[in-house]
C-alpha atoms as a PDB file:
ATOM      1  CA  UNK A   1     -53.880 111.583  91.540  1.00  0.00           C
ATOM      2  CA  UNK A   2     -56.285 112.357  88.531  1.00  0.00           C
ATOM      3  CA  UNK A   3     -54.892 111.724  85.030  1.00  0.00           C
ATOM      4  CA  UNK A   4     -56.378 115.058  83.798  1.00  0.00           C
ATOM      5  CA  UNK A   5     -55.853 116.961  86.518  1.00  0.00           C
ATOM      6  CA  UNK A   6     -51.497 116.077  86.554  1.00  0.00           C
ATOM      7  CA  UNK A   7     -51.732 117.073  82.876  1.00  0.00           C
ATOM      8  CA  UNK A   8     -52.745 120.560  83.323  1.00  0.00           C
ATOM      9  CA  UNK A   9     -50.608 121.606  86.711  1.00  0.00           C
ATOM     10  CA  UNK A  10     -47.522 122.913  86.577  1.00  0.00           C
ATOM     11  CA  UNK A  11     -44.609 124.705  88.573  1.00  0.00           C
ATOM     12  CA  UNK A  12     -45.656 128.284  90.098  1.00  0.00           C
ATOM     13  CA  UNK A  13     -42.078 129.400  89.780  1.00  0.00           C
ATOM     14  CA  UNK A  14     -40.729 127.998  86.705  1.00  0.00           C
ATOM     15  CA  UNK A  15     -43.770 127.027  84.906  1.00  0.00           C
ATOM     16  CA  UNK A  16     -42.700 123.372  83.831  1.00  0.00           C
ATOM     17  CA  UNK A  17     -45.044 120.219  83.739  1.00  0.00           C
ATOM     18  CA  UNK A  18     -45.496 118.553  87.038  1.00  0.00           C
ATOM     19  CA  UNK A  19     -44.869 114.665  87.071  1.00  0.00           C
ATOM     20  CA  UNK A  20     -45.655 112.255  90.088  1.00  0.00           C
ATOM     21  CA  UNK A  21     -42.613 111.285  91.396  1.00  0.00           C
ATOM     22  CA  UNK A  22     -41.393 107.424  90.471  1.00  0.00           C
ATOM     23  CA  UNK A  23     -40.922 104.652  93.575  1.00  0.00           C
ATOM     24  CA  UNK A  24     -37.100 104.855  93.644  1.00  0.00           C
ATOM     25  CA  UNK A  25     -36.879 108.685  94.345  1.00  0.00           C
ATOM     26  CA  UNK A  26     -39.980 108.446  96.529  1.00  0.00           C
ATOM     27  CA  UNK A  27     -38.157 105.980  98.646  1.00  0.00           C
ATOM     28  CA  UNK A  28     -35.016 108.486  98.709  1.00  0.00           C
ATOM     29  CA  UNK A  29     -37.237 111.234  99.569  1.00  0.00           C
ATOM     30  CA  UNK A  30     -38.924 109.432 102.382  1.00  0.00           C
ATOM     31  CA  UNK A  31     -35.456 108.544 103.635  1.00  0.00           C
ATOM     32  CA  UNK A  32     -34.229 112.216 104.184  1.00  0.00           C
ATOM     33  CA  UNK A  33     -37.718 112.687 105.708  1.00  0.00           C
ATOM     34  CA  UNK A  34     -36.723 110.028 108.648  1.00  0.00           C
ATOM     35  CA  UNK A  35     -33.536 111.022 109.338  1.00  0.00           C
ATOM     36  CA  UNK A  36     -35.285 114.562 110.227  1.00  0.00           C
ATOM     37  CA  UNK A  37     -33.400 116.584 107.350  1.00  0.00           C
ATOM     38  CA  UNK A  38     -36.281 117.238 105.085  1.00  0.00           C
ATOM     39  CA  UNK A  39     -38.440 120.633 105.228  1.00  0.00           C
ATOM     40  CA  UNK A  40     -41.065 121.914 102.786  1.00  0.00           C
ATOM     41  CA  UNK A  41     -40.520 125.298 103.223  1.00  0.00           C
ATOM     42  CA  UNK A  42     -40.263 126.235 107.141  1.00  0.00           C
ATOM     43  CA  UNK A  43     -42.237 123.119 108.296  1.00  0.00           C
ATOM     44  CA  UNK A  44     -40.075 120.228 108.826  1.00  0.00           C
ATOM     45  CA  UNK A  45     -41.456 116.907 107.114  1.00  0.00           C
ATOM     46  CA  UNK A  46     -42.208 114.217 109.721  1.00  0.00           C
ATOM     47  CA  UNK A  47     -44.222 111.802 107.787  1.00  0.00           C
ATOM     48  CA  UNK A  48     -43.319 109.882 104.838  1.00  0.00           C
ATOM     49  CA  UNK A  49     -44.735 111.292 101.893  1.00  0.00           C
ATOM     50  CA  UNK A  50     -47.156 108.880  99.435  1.00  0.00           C
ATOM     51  CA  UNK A  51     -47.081 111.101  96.334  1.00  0.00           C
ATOM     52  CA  UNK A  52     -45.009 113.804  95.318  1.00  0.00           C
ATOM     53  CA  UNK A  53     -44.615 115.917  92.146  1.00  0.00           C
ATOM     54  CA  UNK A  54     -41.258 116.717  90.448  1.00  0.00           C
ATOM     55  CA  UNK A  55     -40.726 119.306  87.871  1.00  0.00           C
ATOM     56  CA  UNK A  56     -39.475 118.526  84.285  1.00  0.00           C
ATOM     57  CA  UNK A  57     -36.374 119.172  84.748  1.00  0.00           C
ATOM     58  CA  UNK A  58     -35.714 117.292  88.377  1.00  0.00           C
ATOM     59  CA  UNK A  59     -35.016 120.085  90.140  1.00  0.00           C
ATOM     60  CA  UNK A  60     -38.064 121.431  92.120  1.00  0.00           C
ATOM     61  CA  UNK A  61     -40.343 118.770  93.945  1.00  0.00           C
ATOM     62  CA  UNK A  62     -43.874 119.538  95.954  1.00  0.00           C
ATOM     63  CA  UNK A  63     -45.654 117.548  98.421  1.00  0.00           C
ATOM     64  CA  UNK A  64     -48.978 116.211  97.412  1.00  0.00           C
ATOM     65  CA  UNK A  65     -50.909 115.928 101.105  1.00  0.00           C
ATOM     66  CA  UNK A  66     -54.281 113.650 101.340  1.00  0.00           C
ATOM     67  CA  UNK A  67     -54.400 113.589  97.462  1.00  0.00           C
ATOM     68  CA  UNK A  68     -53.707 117.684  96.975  1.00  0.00           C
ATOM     69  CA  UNK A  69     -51.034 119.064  95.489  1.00  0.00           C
ATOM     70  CA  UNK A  70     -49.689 121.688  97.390  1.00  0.00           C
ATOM     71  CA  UNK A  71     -48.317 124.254  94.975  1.00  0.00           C
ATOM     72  CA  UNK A  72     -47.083 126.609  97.075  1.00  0.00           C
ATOM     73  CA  UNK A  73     -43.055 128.235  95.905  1.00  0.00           C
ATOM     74  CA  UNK A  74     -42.442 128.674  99.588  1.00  0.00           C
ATOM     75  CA  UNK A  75     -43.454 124.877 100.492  1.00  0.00           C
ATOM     76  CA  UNK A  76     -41.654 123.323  97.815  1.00  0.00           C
ATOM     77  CA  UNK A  77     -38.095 122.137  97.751  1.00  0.00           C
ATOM     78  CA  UNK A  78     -34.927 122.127  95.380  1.00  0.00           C
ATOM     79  CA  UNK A  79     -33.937 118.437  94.591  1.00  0.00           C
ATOM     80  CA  UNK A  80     -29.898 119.348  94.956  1.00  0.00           C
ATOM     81  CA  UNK A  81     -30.752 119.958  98.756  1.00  0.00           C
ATOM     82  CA  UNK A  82     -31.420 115.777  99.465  1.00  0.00           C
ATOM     83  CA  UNK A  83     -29.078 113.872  99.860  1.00  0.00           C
ATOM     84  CA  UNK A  84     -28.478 110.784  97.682  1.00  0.00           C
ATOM     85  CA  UNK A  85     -31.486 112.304  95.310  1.00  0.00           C
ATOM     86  CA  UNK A  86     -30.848 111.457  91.832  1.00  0.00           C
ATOM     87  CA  UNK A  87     -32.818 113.904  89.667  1.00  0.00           C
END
């Protein structure tokens, strides 16, 4: 993802910085998406995810499909919902 463009996104519901999300929680978030326990909002996530932003604080994470973020509140999910997510 584009340097300048990460730098001026942020969260539509709290308004926080957006970061991409490190390897390690990647991995853990591509985990939940296997086992089938993963949705972004009603859609349930079947394929594992290459990029993914996280809010400042770790709690609020979007999907990032093809390159686009996908800002949506209703497609985005709380961190304390995955299991074995460290935020």
């Amino acid at each position: 993802m584009d340097k300048k463009l990460l730098d001026i996104l942020a969260c539509p519901i709290s308004r926080q910085p957006l970061a991409l999300l490190d390897g390690t929680r990647l991995a853990t978030l591509n985990a939940a998406i296997a086992t089938g326990a993963l949705a972004f909002g009603e859609h349930t996530q079947t394929t594992p995810l290459q990029q993914a932003l996280i809010t400042q604080d770790g709690k609020r994470l979007y999907r990032v499909d093809e390159g686009i973020p996908v800002l949506l509140p209703e497609e985005s999910v709380e961190t304390r919902t995955i299991a074995g997510f460290d935020a």
